[in-house]
C-alpha atoms as a PDB file:
ATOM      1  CA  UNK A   1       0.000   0.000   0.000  1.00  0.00           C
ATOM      2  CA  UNK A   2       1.063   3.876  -0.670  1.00  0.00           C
ATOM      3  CA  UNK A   3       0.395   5.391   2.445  1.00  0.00           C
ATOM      4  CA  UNK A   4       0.906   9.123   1.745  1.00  0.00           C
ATOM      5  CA  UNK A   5       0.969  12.376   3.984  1.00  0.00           C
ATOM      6  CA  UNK A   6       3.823   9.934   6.698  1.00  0.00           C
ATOM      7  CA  UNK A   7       4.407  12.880   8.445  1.00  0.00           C
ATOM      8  CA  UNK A   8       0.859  14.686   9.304  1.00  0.00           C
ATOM      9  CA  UNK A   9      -0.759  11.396  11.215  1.00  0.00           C
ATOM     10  CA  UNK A  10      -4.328  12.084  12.516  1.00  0.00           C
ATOM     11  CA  UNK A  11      -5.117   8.285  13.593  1.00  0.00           C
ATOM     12  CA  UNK A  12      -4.508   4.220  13.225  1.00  0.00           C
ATOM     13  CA  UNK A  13      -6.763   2.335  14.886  1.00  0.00           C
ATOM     14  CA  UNK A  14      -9.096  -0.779  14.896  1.00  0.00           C
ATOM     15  CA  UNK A  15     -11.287   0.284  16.699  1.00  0.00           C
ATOM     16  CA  UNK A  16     -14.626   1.446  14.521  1.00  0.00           C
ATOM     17  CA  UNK A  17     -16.307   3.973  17.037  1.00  0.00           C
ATOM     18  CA  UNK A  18     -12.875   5.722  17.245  1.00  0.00           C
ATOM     19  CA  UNK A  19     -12.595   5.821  13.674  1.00  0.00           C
ATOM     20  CA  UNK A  20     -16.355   6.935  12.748  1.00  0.00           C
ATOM     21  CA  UNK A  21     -15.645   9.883  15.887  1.00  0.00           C
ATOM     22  CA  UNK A  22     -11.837  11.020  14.261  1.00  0.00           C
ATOM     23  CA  UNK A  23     -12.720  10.841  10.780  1.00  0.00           C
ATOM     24  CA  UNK A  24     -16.316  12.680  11.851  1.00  0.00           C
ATOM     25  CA  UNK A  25     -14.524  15.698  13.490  1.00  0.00           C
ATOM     26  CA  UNK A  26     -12.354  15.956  10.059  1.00  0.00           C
ATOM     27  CA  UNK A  27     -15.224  15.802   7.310  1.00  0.00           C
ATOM     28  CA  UNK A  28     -18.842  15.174   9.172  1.00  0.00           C
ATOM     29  CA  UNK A  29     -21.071  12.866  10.795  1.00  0.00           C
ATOM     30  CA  UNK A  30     -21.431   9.984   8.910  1.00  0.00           C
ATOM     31  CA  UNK A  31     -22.716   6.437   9.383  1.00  0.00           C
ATOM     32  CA  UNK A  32     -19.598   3.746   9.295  1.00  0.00           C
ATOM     33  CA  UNK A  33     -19.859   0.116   9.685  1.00  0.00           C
ATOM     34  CA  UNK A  34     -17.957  -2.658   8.351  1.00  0.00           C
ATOM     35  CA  UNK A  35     -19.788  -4.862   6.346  1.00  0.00           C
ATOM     36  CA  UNK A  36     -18.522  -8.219   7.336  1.00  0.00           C
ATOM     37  CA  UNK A  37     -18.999  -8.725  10.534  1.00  0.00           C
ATOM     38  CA  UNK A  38     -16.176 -10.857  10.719  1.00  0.00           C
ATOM     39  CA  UNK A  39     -14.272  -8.310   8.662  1.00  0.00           C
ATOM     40  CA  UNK A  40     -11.420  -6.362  10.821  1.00  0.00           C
ATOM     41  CA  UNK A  41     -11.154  -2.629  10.780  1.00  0.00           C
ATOM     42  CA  UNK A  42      -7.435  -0.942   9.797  1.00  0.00           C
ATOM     43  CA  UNK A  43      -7.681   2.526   9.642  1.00  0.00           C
ATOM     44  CA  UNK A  44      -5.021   4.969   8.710  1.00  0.00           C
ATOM     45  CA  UNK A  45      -6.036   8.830   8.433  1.00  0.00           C
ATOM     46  CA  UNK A  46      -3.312  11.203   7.322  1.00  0.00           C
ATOM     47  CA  UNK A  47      -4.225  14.925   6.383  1.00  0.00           C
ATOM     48  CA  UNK A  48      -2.375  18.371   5.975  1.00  0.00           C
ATOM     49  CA  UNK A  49      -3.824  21.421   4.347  1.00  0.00           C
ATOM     50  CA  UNK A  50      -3.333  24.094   1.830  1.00  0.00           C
ATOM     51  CA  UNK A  51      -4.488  27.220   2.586  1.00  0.00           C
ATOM     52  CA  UNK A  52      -8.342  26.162   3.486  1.00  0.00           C
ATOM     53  CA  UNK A  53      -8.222  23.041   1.372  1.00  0.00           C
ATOM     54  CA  UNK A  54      -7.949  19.679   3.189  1.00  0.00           C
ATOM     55  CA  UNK A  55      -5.396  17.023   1.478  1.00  0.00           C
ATOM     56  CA  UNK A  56      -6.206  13.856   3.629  1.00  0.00           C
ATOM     57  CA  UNK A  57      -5.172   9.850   2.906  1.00  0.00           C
ATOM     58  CA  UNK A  58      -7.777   7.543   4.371  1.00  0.00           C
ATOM     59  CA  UNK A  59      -7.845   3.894   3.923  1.00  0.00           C
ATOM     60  CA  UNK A  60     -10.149   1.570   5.913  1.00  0.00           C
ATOM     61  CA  UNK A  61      -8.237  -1.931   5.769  1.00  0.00           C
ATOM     62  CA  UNK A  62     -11.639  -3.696   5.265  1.00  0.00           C
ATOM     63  CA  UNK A  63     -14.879  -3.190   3.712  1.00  0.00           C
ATOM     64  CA  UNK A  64     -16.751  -0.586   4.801  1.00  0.00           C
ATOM     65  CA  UNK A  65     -20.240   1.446   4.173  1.00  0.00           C
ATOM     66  CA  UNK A  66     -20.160   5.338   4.825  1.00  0.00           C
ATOM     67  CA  UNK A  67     -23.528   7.200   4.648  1.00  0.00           C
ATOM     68  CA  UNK A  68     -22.614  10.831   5.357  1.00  0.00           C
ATOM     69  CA  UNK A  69     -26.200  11.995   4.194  1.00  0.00           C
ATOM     70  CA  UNK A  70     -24.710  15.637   2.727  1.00  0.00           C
ATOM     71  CA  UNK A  71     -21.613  16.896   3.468  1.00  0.00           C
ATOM     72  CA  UNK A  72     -23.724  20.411   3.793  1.00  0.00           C
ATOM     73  CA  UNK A  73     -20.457  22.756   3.737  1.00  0.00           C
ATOM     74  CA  UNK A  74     -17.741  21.092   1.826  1.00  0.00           C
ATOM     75  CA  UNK A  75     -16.946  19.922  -1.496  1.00  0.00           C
ATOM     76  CA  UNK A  76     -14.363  16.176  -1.591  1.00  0.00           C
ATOM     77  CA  UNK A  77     -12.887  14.754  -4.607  1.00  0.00           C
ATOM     78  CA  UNK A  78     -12.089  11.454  -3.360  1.00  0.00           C
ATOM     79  CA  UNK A  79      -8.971  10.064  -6.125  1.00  0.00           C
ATOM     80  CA  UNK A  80      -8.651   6.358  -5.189  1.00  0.00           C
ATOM     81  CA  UNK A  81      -5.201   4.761  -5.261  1.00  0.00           C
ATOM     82  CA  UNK A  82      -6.154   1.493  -4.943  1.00  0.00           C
ATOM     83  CA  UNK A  83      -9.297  -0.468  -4.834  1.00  0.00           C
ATOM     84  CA  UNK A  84     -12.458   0.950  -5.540  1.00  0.00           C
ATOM     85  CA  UNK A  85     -15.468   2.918  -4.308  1.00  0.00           C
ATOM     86  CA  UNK A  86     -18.923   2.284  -5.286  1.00  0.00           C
ATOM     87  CA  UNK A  87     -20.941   5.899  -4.552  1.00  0.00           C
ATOM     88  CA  UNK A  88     -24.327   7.164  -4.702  1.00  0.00           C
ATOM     89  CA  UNK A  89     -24.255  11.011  -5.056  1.00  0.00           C
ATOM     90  CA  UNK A  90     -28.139  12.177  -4.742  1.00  0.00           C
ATOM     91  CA  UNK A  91     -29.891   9.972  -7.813  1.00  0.00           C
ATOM     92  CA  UNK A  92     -26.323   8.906  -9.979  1.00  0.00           C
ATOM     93  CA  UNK A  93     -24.485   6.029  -9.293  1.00  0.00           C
ATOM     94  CA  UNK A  94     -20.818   5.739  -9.965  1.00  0.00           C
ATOM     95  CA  UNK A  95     -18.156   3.339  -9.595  1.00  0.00           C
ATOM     96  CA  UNK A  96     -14.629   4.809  -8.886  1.00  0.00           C
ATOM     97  CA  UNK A  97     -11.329   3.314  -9.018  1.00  0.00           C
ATOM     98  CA  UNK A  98      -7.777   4.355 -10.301  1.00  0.00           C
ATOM     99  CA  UNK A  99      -9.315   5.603 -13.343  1.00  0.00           C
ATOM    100  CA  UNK A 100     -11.952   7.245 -11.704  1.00  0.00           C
ATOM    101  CA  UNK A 101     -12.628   9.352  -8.848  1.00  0.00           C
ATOM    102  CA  UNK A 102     -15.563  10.512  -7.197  1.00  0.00           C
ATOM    103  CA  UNK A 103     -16.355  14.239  -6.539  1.00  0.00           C
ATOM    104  CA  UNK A 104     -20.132  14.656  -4.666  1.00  0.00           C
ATOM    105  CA  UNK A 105     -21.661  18.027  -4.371  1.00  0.00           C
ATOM    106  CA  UNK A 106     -21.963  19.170  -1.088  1.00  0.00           C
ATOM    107  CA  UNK A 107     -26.378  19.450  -1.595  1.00  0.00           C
ATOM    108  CA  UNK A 108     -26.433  15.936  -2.488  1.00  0.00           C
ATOM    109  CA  UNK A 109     -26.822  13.045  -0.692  1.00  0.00           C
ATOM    110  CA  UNK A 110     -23.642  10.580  -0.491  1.00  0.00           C
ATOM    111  CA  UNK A 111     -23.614   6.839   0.512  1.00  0.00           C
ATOM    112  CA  UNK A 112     -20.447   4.651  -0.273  1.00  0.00           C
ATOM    113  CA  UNK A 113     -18.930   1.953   0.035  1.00  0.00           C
ATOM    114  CA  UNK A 114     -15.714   1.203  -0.124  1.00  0.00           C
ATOM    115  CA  UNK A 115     -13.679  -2.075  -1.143  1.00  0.00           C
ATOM    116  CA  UNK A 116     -11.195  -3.989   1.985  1.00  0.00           C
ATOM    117  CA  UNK A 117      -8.421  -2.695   0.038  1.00  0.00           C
ATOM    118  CA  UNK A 118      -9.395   0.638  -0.837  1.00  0.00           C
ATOM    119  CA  UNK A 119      -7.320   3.714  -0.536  1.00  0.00           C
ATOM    120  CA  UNK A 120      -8.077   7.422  -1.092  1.00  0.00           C
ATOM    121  CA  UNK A 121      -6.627  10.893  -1.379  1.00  0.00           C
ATOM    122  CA  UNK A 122      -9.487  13.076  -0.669  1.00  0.00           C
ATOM    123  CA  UNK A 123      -9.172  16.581  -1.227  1.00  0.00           C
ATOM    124  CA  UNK A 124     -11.764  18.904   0.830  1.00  0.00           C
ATOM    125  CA  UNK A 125     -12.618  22.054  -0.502  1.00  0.00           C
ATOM    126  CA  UNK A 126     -14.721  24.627   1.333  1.00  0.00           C
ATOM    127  CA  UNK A 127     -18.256  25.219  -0.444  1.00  0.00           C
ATOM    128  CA  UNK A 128     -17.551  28.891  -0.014  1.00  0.00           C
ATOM    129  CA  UNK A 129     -14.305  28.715  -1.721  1.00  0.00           C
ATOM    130  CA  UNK A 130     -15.848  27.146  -4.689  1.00  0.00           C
ATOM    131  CA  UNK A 131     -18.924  29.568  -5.153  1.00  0.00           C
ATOM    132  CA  UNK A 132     -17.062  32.445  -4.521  1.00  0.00           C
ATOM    133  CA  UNK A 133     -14.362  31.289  -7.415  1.00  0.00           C
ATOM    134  CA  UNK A 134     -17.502  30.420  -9.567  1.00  0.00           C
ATOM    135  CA  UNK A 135     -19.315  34.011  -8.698  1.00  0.00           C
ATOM    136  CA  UNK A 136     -22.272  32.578  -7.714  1.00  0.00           C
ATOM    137  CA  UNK A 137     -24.512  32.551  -4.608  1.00  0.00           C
ATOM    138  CA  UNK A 138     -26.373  29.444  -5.676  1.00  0.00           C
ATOM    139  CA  UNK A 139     -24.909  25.470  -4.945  1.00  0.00           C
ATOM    140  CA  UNK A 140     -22.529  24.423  -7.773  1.00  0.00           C
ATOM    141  CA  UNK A 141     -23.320  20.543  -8.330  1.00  0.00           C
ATOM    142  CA  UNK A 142     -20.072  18.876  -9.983  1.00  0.00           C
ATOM    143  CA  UNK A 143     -20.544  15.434 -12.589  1.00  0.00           C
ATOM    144  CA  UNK A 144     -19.906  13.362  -9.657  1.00  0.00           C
ATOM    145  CA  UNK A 145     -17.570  10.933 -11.688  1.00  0.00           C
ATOM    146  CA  UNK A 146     -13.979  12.498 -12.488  1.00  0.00           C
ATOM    147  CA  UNK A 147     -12.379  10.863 -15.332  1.00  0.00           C
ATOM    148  CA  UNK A 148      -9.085  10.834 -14.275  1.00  0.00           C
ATOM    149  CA  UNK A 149      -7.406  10.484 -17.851  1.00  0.00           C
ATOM    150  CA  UNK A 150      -8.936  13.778 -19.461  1.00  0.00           C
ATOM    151  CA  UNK A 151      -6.128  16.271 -19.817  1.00  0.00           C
ATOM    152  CA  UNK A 152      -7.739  18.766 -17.792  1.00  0.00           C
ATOM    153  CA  UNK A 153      -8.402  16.704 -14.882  1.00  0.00           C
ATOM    154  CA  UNK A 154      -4.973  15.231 -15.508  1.00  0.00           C
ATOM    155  CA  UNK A 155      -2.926  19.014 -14.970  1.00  0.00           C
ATOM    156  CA  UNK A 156      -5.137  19.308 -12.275  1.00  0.00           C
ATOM    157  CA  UNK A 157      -4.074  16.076 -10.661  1.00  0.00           C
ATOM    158  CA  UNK A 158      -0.719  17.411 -10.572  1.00  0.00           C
ATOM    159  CA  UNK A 159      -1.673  20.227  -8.784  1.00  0.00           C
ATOM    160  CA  UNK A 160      -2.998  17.806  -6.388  1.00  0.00           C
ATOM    161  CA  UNK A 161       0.433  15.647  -6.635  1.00  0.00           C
ATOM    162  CA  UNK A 162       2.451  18.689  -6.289  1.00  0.00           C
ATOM    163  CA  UNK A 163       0.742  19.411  -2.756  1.00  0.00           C
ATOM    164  CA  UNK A 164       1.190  16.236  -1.264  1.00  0.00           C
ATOM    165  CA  UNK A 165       5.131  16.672  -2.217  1.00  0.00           C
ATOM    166  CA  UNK A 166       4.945  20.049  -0.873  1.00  0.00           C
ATOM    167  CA  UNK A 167       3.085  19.471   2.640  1.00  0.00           C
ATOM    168  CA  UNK A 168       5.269  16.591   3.573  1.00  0.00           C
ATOM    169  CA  UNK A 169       8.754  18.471   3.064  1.00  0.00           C
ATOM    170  CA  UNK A 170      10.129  20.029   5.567  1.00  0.00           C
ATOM    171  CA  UNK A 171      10.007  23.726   4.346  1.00  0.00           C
ATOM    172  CA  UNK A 172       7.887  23.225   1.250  1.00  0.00           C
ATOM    173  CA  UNK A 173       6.663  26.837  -0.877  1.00  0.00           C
ATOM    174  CA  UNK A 174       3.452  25.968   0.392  1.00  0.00           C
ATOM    175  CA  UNK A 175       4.386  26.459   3.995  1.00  0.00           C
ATOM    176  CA  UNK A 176       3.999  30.519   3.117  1.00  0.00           C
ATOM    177  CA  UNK A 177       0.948  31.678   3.607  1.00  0.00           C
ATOM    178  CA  UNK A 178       0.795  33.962   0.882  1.00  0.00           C
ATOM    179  CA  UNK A 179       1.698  31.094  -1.476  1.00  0.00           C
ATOM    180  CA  UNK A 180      -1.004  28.605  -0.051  1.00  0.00           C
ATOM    181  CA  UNK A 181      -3.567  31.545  -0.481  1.00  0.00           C
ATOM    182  CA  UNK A 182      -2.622  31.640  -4.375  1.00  0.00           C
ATOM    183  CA  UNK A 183      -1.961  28.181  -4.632  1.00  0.00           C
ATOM    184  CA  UNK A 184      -6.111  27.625  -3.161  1.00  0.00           C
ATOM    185  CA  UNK A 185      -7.204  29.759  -5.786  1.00  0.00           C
ATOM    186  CA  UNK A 186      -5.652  27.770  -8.472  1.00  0.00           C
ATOM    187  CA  UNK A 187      -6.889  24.533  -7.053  1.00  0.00           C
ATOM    188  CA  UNK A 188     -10.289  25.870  -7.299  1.00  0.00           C
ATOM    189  CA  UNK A 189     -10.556  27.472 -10.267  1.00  0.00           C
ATOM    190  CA  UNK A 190      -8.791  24.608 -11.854  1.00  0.00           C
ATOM    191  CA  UNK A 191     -11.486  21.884 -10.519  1.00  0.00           C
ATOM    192  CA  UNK A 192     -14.255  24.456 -11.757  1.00  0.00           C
ATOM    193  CA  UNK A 193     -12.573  24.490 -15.622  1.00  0.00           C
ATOM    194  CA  UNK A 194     -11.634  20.943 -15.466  1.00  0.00           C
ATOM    195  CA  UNK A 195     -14.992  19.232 -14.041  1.00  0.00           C
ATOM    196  CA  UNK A 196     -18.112  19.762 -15.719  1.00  0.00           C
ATOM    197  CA  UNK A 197     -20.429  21.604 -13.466  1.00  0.00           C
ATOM    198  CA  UNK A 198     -23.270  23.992 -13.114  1.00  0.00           C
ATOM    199  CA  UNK A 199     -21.535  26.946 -12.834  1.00  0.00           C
ATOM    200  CA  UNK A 200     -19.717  26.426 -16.286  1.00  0.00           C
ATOM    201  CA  UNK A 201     -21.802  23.732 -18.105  1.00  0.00           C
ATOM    202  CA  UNK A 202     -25.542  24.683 -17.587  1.00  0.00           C
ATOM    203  CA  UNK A 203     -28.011  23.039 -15.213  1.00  0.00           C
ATOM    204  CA  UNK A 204     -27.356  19.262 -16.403  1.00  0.00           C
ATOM    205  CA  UNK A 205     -23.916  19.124 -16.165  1.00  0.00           C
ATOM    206  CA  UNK A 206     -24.271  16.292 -13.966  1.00  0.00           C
ATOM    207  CA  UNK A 207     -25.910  14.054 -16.226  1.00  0.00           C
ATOM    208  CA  UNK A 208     -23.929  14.230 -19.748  1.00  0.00           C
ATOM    209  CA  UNK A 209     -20.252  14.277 -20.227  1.00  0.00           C
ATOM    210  CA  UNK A 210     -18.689  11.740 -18.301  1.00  0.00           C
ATOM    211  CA  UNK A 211     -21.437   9.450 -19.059  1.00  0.00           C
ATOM    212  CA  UNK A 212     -20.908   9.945 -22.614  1.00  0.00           C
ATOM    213  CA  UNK A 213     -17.528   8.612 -22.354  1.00  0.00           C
ATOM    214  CA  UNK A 214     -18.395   5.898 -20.378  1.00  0.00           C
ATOM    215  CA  UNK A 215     -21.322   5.119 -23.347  1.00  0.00           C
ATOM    216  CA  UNK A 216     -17.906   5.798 -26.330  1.00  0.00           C
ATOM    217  CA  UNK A 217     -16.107   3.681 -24.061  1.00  0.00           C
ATOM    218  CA  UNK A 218     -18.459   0.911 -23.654  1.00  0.00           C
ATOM    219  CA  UNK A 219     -19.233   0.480 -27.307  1.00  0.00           C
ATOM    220  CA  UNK A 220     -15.244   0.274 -28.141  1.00  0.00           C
ATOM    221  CA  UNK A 221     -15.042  -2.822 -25.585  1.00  0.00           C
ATOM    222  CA  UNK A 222     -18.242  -4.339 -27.798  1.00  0.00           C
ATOM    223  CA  UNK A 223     -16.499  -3.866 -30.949  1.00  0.00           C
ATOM    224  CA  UNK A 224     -12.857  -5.133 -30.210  1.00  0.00           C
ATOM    225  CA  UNK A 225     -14.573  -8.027 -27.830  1.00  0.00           C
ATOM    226  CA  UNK A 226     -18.350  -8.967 -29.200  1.00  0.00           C
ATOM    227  CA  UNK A 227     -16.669 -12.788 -28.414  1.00  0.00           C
ATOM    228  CA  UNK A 228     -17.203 -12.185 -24.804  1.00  0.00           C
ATOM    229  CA  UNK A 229     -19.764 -13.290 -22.644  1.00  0.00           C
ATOM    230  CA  UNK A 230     -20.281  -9.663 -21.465  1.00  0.00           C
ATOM    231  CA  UNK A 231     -22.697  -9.002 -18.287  1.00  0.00           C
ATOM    232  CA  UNK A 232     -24.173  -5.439 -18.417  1.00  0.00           C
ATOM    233  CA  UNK A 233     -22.390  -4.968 -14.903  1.00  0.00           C
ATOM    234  CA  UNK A 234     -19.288  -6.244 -16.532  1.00  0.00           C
ATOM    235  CA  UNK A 235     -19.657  -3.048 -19.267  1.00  0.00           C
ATOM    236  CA  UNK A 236     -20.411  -0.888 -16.725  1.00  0.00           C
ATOM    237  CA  UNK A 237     -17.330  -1.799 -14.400  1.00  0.00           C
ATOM    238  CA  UNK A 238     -14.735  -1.439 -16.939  1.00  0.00           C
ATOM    239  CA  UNK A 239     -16.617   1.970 -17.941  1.00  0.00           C
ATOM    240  CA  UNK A 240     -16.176   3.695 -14.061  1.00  0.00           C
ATOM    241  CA  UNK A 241     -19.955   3.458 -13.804  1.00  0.00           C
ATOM    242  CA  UNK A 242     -22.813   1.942 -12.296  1.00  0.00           C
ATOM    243  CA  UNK A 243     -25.079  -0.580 -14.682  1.00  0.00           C
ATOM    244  CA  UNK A 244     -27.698   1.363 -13.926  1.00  0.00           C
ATOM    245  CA  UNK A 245     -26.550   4.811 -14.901  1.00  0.00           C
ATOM    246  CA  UNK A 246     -25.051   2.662 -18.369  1.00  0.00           C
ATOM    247  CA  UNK A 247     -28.472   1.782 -18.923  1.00  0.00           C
ATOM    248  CA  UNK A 248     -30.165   4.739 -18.917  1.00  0.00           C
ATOM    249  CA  UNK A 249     -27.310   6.732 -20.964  1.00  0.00           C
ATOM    250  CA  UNK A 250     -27.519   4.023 -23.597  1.00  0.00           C
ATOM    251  CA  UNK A 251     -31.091   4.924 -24.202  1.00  0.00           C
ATOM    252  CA  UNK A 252     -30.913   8.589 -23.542  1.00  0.00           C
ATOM    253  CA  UNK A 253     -27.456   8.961 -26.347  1.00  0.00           C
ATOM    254  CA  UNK A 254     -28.664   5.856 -29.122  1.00  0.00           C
ATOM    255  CA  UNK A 255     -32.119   5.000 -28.041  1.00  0.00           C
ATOM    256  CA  UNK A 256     -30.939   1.486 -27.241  1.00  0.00           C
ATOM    257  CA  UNK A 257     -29.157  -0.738 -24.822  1.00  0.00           C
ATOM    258  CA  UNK A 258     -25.847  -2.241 -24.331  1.00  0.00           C
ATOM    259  CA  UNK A 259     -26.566  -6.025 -25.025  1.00  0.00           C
ATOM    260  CA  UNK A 260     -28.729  -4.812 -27.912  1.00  0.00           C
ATOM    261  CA  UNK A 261     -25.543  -3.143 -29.145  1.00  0.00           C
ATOM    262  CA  UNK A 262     -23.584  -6.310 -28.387  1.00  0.00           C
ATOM    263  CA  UNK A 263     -26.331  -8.034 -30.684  1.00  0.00           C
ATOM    264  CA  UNK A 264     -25.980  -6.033 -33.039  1.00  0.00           C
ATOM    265  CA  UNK A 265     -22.492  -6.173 -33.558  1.00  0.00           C
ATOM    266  CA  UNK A 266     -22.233  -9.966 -33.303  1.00  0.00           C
ATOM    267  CA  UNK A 267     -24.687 -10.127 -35.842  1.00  0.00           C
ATOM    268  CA  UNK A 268     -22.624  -8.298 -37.983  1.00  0.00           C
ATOM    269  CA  UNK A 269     -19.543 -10.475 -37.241  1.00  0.00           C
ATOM    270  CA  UNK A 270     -21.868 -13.431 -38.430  1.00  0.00           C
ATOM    271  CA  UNK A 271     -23.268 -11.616 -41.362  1.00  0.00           C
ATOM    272  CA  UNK A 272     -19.145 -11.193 -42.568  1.00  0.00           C
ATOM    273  CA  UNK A 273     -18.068 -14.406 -41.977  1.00  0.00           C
ATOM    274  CA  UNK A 274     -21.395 -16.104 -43.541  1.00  0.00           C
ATOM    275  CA  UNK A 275     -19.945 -13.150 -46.933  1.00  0.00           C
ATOM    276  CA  UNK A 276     -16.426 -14.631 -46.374  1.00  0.00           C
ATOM    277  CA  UNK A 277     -17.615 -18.309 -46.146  1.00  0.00           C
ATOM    278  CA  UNK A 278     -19.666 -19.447 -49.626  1.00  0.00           C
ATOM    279  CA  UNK A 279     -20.402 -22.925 -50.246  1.00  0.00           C
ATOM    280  CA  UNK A 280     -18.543 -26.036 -48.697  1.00  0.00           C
ATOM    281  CA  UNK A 281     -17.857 -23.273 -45.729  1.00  0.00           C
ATOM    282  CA  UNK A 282     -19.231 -23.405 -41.908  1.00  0.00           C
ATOM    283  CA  UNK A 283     -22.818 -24.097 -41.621  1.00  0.00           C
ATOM    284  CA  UNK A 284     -24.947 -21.411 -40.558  1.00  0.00           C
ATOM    285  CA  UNK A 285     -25.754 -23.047 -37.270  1.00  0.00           C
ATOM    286  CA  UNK A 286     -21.858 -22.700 -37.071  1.00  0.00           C
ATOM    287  CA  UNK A 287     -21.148 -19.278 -38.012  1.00  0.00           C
ATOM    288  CA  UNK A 288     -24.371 -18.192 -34.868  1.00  0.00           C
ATOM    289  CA  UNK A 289     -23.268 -20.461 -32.484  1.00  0.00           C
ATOM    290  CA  UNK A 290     -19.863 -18.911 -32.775  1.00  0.00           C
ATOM    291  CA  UNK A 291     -21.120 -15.156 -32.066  1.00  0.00           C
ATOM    292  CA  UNK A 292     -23.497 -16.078 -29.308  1.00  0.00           C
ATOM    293  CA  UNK A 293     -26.691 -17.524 -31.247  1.00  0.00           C
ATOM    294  CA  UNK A 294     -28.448 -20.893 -29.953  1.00  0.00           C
ATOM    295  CA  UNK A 295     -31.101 -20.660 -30.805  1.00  0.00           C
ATOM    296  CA  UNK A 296     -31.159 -20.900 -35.018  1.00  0.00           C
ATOM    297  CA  UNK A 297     -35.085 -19.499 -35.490  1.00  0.00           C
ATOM    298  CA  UNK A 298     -34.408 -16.582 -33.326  1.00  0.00           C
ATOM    299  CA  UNK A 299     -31.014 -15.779 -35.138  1.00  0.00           C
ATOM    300  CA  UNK A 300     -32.280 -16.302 -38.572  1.00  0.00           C
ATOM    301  CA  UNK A 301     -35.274 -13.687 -37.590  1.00  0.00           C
ATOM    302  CA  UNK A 302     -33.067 -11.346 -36.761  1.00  0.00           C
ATOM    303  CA  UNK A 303     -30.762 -11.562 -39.256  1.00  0.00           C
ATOM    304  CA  UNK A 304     -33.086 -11.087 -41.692  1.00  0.00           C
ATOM    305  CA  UNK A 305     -34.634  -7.795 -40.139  1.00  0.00           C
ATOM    306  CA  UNK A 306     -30.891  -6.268 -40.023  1.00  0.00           C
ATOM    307  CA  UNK A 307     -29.695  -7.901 -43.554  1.00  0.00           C
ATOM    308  CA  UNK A 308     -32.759  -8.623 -45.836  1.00  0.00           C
ATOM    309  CA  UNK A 309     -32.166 -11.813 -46.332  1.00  0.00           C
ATOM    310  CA  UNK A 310     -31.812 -14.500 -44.873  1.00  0.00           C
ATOM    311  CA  UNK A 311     -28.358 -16.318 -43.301  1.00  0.00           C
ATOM    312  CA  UNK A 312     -28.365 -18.946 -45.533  1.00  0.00           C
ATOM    313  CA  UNK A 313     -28.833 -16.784 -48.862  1.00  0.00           C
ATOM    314  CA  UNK A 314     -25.546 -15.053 -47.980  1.00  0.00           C
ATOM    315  CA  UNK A 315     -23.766 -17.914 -47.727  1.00  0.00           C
ATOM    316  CA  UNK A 316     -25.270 -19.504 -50.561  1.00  0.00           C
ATOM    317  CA  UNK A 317     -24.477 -16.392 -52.663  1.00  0.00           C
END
């Protein structure tokens, strides 16, 4: 494990009402428990600050469920380093791991849970801070899921990096406060460019541009892997999102679904090889069984509303 921020210790324990209380006092109140009961709490809590942004390290050593209801006053962009995080941020659903993290808003409300071997650098910025850099007196509601590889989020990241080098030297730049005053005001205004939000995207921010690339994402997997027996929670893990919030950006962006997008494409798989094939070649049966099709009446009925013909006309032709 990467434990960061060694020398600005808050707590290790095993004990879970210490844990809930300590990490409480930092962030909120929040529900904790572990969900195995025969699971054994490890928790490590590390924080420094910047100005009046929070840089914290937090890992729980076991899986664990934290309902904070809304964190009210605060915004936290939680940037997992290993593991993963499953979150609900008001109505959205998102799955965050090292490709993804998490940012909820502070209005919304926020259950998690996180994975036994889950560990996060959570960076708490003051609501204040954030409305004040975005000129507004109204909440500012972020996409909750950061995509961690867009080059915006990416500079920003290194802002965050750059920090965590800085607060654990021993006379870091950051230790002025004149500095750390600039240096906040860069941290903000760079989340606010690089995350989509309502303050710079238009009320439904929250609901389009990170799901969009989870949507480009998932139909690349379909294409270079139709072969697989995907799961619509498989497609939605290796996007960074939940299978439900997939779902429903499937139908919203192509008016469809993923596994009738997987269909589709297999289909056309067997529609090229049945082309490639011609007489003395695979059967038909063969040619659907190999792209997922078992059943020859259904296959042949679809085939023929996608093609115009049917399977065995393009072979035989």
């Amino acid at each position: 494990m990467t434990t960061l921020l060694r020398r600005h210790p808050v707590l290790a324990t095993t004990d879970l009402d210490e844990a809930r209380t300590s990490v409480g006092e930092t962030f909120c109140p929040h529900g904790l428990t572990v969900t195995d009961r025969r699971g054994a709490l490890s928790l490590v809590h590390n924080a420094a600050s910047v100005g009046s942004i929070g840089i914290n390290y937090l890992r729980y050593g076991d899986e664990v469920r934290i309902t904070p209801g809304t964190f009210g006053s605060f915004y936290l962009v939680q940037i997992p380093l290993s593991g993963r995080a499953r979150v609900r941020v008001g109505d959205t659903d998102v799955v965050s791991d090292r490709r993804f993290a998490s940012l909820p808003s502070p209005t919304l409300p926020v259950d998690m849970v996180w994975s036994a071997d889950c560990e996060q650098l959570l960076v708490h910025i003051p609501r204040d801070a954030v409305q004040s850099a975005a000129g507004t007196d109204e909440p500012v509601i972020f996409h909750p899921l950061v995509d961690l590889a867009a080059p915006t989020v990416a500079s920003w990241m290194r802002l965050v990096r750059y920090a965590c080098d800085e607060v654990d030297g021993e006379s870091g730049l950051l230790n002025s406060p004149l500095a750390a005053r600039h240096f906040e005001q860069v941290m903000v205004g760079g989340l606010l460019a690089a995350q989509p939000n309502t303050s710079t995207h238009g009320p439904r921010a929250d609901e389009t541009v990170v799901t969009s690339r989870a949507v480009r994402h998932t139909l690349s997997l379909i294409e270079e892997h139709p072969e697989k027996s995907w799961r619509v929670a498989d497609l939605a893990a290796e996007a960074g999102v939940s299978a439900r919030t997939l779902q429903a950006s499937f139908h919203r962006e192509r008016g469809t679904t993923p596994l009738e997008e997987l269909r589709r494409v297999r289909l056309t798989r067997a529609h090229q090889d049945l082309v490639a094939g011609g007489p003395g070649a695979e059967s038909v049966t063969e040619v659907a069984a190999r792209w997922g099709f078992f059943h020859l009446g259904r296959f042949s009925q679809a085939y023929r509303a996608e093609f115009g013909e049917s399977p065995s006309r393009t072979l035989a032709s």
